[in-house]
C-alpha atoms as a PDB file:
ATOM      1  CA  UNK A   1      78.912 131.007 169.494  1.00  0.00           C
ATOM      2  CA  UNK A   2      79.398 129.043 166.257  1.00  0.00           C
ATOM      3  CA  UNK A   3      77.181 129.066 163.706  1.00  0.00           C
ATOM      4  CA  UNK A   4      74.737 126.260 162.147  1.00  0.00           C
ATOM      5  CA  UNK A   5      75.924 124.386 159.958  1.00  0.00           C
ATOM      6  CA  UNK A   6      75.105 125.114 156.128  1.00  0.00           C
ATOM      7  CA  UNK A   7      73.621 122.599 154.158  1.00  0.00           C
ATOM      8  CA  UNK A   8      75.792 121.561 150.769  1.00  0.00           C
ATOM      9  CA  UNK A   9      74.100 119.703 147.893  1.00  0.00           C
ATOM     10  CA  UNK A  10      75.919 117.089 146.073  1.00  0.00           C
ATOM     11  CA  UNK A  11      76.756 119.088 143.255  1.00  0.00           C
ATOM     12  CA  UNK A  12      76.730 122.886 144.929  1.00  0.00           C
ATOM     13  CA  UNK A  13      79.920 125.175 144.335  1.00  0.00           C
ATOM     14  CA  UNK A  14      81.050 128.218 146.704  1.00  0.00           C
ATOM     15  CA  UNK A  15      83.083 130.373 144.868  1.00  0.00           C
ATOM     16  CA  UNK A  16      84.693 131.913 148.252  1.00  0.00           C
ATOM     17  CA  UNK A  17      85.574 128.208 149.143  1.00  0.00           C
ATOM     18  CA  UNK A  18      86.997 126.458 146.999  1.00  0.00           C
ATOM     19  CA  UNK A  19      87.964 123.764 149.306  1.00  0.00           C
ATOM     20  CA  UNK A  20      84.580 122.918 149.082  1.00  0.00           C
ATOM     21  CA  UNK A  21      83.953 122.193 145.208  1.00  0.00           C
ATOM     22  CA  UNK A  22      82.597 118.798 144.721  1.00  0.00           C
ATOM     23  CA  UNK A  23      85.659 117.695 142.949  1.00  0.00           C
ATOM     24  CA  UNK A  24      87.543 117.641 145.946  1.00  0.00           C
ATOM     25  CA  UNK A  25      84.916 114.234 146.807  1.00  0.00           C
ATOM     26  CA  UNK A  26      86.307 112.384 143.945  1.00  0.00           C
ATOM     27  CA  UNK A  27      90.356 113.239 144.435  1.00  0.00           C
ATOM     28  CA  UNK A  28      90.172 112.593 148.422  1.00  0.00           C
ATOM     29  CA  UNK A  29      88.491 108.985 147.574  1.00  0.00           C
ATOM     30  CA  UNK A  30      90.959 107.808 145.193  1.00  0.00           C
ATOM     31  CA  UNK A  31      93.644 108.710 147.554  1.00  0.00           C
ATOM     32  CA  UNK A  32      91.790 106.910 150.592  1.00  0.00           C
ATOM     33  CA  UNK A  33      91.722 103.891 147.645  1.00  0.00           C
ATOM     34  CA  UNK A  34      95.527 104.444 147.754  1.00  0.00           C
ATOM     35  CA  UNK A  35      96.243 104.408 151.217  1.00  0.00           C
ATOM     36  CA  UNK A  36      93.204 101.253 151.565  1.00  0.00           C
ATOM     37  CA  UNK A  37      95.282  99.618 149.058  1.00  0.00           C
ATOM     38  CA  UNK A  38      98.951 100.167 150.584  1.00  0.00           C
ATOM     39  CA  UNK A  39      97.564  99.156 153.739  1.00  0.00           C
ATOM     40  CA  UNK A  40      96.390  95.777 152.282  1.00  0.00           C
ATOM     41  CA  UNK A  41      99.958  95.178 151.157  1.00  0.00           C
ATOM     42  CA  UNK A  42     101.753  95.916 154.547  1.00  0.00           C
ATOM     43  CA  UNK A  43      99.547  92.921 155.632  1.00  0.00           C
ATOM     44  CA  UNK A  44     100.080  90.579 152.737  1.00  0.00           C
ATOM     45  CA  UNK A  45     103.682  91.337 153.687  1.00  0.00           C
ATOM     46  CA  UNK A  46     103.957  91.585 157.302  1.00  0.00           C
ATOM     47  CA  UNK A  47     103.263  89.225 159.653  1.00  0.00           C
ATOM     48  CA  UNK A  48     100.783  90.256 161.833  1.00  0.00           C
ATOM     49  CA  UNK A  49     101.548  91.028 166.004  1.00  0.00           C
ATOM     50  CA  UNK A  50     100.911  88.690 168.375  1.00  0.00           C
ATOM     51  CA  UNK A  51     101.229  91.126 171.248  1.00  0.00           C
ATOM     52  CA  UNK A  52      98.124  92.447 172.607  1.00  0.00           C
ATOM     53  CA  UNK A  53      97.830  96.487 173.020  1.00  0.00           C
ATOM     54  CA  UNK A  54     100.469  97.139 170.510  1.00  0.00           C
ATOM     55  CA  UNK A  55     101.262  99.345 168.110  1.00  0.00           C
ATOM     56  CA  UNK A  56     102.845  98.806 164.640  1.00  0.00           C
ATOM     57  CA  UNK A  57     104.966 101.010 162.438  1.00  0.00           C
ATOM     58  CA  UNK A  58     105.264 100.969 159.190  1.00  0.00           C
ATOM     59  CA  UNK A  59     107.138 104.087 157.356  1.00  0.00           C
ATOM     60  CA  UNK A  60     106.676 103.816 153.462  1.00  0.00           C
ATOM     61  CA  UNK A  61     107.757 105.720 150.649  1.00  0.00           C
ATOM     62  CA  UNK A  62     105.751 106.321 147.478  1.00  0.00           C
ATOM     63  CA  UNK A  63     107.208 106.799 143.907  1.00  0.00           C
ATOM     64  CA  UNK A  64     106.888 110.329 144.024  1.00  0.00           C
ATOM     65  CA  UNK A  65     109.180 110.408 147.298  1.00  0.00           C
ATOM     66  CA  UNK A  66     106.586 111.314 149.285  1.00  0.00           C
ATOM     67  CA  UNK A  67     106.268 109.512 153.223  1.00  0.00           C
ATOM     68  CA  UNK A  68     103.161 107.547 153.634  1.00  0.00           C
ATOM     69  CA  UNK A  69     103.482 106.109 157.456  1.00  0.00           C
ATOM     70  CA  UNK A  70     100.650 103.721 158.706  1.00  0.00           C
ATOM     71  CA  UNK A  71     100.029 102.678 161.819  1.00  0.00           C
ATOM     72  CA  UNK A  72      98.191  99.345 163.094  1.00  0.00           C
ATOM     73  CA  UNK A  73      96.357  98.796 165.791  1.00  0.00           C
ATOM     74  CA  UNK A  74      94.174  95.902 165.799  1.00  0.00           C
ATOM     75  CA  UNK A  75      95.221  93.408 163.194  1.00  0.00           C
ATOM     76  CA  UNK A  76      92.771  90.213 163.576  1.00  0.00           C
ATOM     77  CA  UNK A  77      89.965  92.882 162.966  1.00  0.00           C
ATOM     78  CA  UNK A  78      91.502  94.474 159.890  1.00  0.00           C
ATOM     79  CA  UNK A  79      91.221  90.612 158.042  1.00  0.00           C
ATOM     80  CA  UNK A  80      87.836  90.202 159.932  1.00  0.00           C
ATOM     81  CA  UNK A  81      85.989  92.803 159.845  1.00  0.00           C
ATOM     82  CA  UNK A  82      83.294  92.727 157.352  1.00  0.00           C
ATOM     83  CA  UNK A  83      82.532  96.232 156.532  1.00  0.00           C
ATOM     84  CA  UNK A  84      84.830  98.793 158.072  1.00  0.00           C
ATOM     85  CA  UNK A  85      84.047 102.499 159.061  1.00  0.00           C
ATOM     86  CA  UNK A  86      86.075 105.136 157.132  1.00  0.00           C
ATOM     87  CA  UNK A  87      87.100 108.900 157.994  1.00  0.00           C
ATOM     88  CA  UNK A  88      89.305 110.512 155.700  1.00  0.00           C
ATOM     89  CA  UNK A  89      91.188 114.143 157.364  1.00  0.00           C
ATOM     90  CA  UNK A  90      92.495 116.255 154.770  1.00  0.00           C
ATOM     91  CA  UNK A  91      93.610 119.684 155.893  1.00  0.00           C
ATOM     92  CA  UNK A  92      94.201 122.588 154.003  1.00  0.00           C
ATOM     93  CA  UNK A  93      97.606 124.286 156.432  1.00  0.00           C
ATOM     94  CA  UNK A  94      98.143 127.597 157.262  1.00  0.00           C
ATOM     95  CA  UNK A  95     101.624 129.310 155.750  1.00  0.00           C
ATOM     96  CA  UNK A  96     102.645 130.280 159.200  1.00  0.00           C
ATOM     97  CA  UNK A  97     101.450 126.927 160.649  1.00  0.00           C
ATOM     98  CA  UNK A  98     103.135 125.900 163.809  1.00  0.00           C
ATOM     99  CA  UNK A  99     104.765 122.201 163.109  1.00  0.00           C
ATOM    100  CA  UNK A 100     105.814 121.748 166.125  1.00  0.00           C
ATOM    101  CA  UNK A 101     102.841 121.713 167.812  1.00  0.00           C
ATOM    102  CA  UNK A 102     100.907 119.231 165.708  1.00  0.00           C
ATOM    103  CA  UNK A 103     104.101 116.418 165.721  1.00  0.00           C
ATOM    104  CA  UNK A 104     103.724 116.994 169.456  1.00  0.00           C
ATOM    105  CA  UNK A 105      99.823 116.410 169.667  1.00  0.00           C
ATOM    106  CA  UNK A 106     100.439 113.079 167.401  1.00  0.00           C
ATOM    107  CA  UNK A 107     103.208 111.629 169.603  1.00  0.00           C
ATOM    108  CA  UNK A 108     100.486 111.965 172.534  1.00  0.00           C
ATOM    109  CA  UNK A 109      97.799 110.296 170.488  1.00  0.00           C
ATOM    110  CA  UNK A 110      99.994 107.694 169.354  1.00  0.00           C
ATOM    111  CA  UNK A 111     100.009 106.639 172.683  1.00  0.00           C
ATOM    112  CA  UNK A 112      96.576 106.417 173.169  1.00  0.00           C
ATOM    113  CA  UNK A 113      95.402 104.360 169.792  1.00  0.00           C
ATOM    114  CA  UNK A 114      95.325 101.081 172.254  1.00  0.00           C
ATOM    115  CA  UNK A 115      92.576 102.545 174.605  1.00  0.00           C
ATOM    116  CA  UNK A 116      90.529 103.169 170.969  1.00  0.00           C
ATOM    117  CA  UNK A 117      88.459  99.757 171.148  1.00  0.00           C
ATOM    118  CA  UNK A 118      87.114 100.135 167.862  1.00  0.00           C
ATOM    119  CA  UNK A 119      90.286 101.373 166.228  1.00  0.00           C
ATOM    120  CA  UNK A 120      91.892  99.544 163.657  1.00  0.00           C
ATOM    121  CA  UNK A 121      94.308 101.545 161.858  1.00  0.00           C
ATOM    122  CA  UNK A 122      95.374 105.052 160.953  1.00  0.00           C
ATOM    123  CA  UNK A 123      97.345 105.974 157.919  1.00  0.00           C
ATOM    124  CA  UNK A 124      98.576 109.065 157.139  1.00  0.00           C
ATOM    125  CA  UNK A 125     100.090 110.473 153.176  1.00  0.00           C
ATOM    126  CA  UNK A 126     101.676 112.916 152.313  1.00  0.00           C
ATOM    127  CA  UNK A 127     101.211 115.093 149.127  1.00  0.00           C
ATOM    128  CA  UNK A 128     104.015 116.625 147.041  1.00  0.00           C
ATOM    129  CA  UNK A 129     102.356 119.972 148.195  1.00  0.00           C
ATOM    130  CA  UNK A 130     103.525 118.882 151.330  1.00  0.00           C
ATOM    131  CA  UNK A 131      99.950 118.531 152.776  1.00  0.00           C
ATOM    132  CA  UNK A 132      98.825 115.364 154.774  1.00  0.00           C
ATOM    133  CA  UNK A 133      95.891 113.636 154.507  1.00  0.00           C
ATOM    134  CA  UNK A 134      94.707 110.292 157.197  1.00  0.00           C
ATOM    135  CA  UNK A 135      92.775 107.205 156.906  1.00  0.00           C
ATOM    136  CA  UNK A 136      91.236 106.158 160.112  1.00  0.00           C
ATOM    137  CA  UNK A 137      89.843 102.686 159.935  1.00  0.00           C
ATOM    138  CA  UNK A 138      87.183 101.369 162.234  1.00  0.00           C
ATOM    139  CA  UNK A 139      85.327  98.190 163.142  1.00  0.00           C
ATOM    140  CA  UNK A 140      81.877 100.321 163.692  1.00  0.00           C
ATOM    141  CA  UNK A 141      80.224 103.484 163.461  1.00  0.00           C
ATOM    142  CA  UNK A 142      80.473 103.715 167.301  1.00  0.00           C
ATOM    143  CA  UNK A 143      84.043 104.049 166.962  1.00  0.00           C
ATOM    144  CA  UNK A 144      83.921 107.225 165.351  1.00  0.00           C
ATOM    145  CA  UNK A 145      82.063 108.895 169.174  1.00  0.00           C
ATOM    146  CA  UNK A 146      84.910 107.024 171.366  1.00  0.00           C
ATOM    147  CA  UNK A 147      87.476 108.464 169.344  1.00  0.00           C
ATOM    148  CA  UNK A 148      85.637 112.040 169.202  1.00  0.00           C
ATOM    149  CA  UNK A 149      85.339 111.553 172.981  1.00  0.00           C
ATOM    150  CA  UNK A 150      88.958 111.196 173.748  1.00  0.00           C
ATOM    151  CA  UNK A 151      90.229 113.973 175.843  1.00  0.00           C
ATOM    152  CA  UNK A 152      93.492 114.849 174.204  1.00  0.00           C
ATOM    153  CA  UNK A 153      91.552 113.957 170.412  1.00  0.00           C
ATOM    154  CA  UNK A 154      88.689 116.846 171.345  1.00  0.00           C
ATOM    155  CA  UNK A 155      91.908 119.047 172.637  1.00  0.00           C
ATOM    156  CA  UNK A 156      93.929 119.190 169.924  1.00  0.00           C
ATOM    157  CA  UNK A 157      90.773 119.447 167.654  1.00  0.00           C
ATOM    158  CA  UNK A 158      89.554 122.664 169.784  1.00  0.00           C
ATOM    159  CA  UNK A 159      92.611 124.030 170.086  1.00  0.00           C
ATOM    160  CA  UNK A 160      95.427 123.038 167.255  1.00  0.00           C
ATOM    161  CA  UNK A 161      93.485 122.972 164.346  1.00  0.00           C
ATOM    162  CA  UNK A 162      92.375 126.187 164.083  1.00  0.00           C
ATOM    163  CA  UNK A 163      95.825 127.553 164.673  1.00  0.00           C
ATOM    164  CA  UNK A 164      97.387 125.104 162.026  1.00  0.00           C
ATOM    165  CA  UNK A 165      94.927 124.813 159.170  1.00  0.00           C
ATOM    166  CA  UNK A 166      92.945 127.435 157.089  1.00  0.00           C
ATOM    167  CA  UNK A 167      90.162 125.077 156.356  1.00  0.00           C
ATOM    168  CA  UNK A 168      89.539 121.150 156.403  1.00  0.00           C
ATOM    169  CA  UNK A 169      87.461 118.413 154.881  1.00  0.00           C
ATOM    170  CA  UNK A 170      86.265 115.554 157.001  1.00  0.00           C
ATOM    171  CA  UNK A 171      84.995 112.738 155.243  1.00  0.00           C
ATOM    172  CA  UNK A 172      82.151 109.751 156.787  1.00  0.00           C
ATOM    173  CA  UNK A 173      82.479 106.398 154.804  1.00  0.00           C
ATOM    174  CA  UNK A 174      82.485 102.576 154.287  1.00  0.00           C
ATOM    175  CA  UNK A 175      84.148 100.064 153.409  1.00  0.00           C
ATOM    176  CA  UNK A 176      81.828  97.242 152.787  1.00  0.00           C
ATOM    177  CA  UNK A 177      82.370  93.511 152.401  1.00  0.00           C
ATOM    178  CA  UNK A 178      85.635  94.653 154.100  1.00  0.00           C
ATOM    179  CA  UNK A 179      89.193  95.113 153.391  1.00  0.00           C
ATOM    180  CA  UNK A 180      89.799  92.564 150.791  1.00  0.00           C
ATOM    181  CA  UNK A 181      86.651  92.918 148.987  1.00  0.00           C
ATOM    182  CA  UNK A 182      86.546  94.527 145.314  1.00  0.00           C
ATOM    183  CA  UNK A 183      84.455  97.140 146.449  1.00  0.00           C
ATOM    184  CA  UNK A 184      85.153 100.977 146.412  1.00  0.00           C
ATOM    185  CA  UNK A 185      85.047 103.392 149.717  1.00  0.00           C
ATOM    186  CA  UNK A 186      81.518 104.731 149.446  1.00  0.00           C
ATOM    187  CA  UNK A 187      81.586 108.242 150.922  1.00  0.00           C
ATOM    188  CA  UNK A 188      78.603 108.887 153.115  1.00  0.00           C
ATOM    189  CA  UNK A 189      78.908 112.378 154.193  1.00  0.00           C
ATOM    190  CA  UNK A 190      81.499 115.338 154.515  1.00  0.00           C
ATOM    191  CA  UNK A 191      81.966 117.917 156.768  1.00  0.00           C
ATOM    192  CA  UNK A 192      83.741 121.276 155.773  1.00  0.00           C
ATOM    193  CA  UNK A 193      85.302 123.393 158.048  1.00  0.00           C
ATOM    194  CA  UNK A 194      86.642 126.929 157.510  1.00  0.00           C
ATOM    195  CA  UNK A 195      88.653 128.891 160.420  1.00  0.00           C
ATOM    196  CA  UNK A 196      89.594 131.755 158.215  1.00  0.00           C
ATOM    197  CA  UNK A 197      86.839 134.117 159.814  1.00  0.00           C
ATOM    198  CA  UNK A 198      86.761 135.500 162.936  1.00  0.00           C
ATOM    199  CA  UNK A 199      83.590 133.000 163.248  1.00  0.00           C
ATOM    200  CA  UNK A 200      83.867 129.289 162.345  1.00  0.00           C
ATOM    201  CA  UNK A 201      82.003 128.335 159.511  1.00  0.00           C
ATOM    202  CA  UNK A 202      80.690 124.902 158.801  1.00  0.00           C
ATOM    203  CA  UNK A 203      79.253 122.641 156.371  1.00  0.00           C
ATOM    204  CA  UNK A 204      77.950 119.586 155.579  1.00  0.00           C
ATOM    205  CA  UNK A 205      76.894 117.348 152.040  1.00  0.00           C
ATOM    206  CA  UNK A 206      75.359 114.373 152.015  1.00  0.00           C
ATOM    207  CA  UNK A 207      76.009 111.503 149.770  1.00  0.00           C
ATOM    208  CA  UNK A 208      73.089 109.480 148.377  1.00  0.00           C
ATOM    209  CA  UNK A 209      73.860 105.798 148.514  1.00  0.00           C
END
């Protein structure tokens, strides 16, 4: 059985998880900003698909050589949509994570980003640490229990994760006034998860808006 989940406040500090500091808030947002703002230039640059249920590509390199790939889904609603639902993923691996096993359970959700209706794009950065973090853009809040409801999602979220990463932040957000606005992600809440135990432990802080 898995515990309740502990209640963070903004500025609380665990000294056996560090992953946790409150510091970690500000350095995940700035680089959701980044990948926000590369994704603005693949569609300044691109033109956008005309075919419906399609996925595009894009596989970028930053100037620290790292591989930023992002991935879009519904391109009318990314120029639309006037405030956009954020989730930033930023896991913290295991040494003796299995690779393998996590490229396969993205080729199979790859496949399924079409059947997301509220999906609009996923981007995913790498960190010279060799670390990934995503950005997961949708069109509404109600995206975020579809995509939590996908079979092969809740899977490889049961099953993978603990086996790959020691611990993992999950960030809540908005972008509001959309895309192209000059506003900032506001962070609304983060979840903290730590497999390390034999028990998993939880967490969540709230952000005041």
């Amino acid at each position: 059985m898995t515990a309740p989940a502990v209640t963070l406040l903004p500025d609380q500090r665990l000294s056996d998880r560090s992953f946790t500091d409150p510091v970690w808030s500000t350095q995940d947002r700035a680089a959701l900003e980044l990948m926000a703002a590369r994704l603005r230039s693949v569609l300044r640059e691109e033109k956008p698909s005309v075919q419906a249920k399609r996925l595009d590509i894009f596989y970028l390199s930053e100037d620290d050589g790292c591989a930023h790939r992002v991935v879009i889904v519904n391109w009318a609603g990314l120029m639309a949509c006037e405030t956009l639902t954020v989730v930033g993923f930023f896991g913290q691996r295991r040494e003796d994570a299995d690779m393998q096993a996590t490229l396969m359970a993205d080729a199979v959700m790859l496949q399924q980003f079409t059947e997301q209706p509220h999906l609009l794009s996923y981007s995913s950065l790498q960190f010279p640490s060799g670390e990934w973090a995503n950005l997961v853009l949708f069109c509404s809040p109600e995206g975020i229990n579809h995509w939590g409801a996908n079979s092969y999602h809740s899977q490889a979220a049961r099953e993978i994760s603990p086996n790959y990463y020691n611990s993992i932040r999950l960030h809540n957000g908005a972008l509001e006034d959309g895309l192209w606005s000059a506003q900032p992600i506001r962070l609304q809440r983060t979840k903290y998860y730590d497999f390390r135990g034999e028990q998993l432990w939880h967490a969540v802080r709230e952000f005041t808006p």
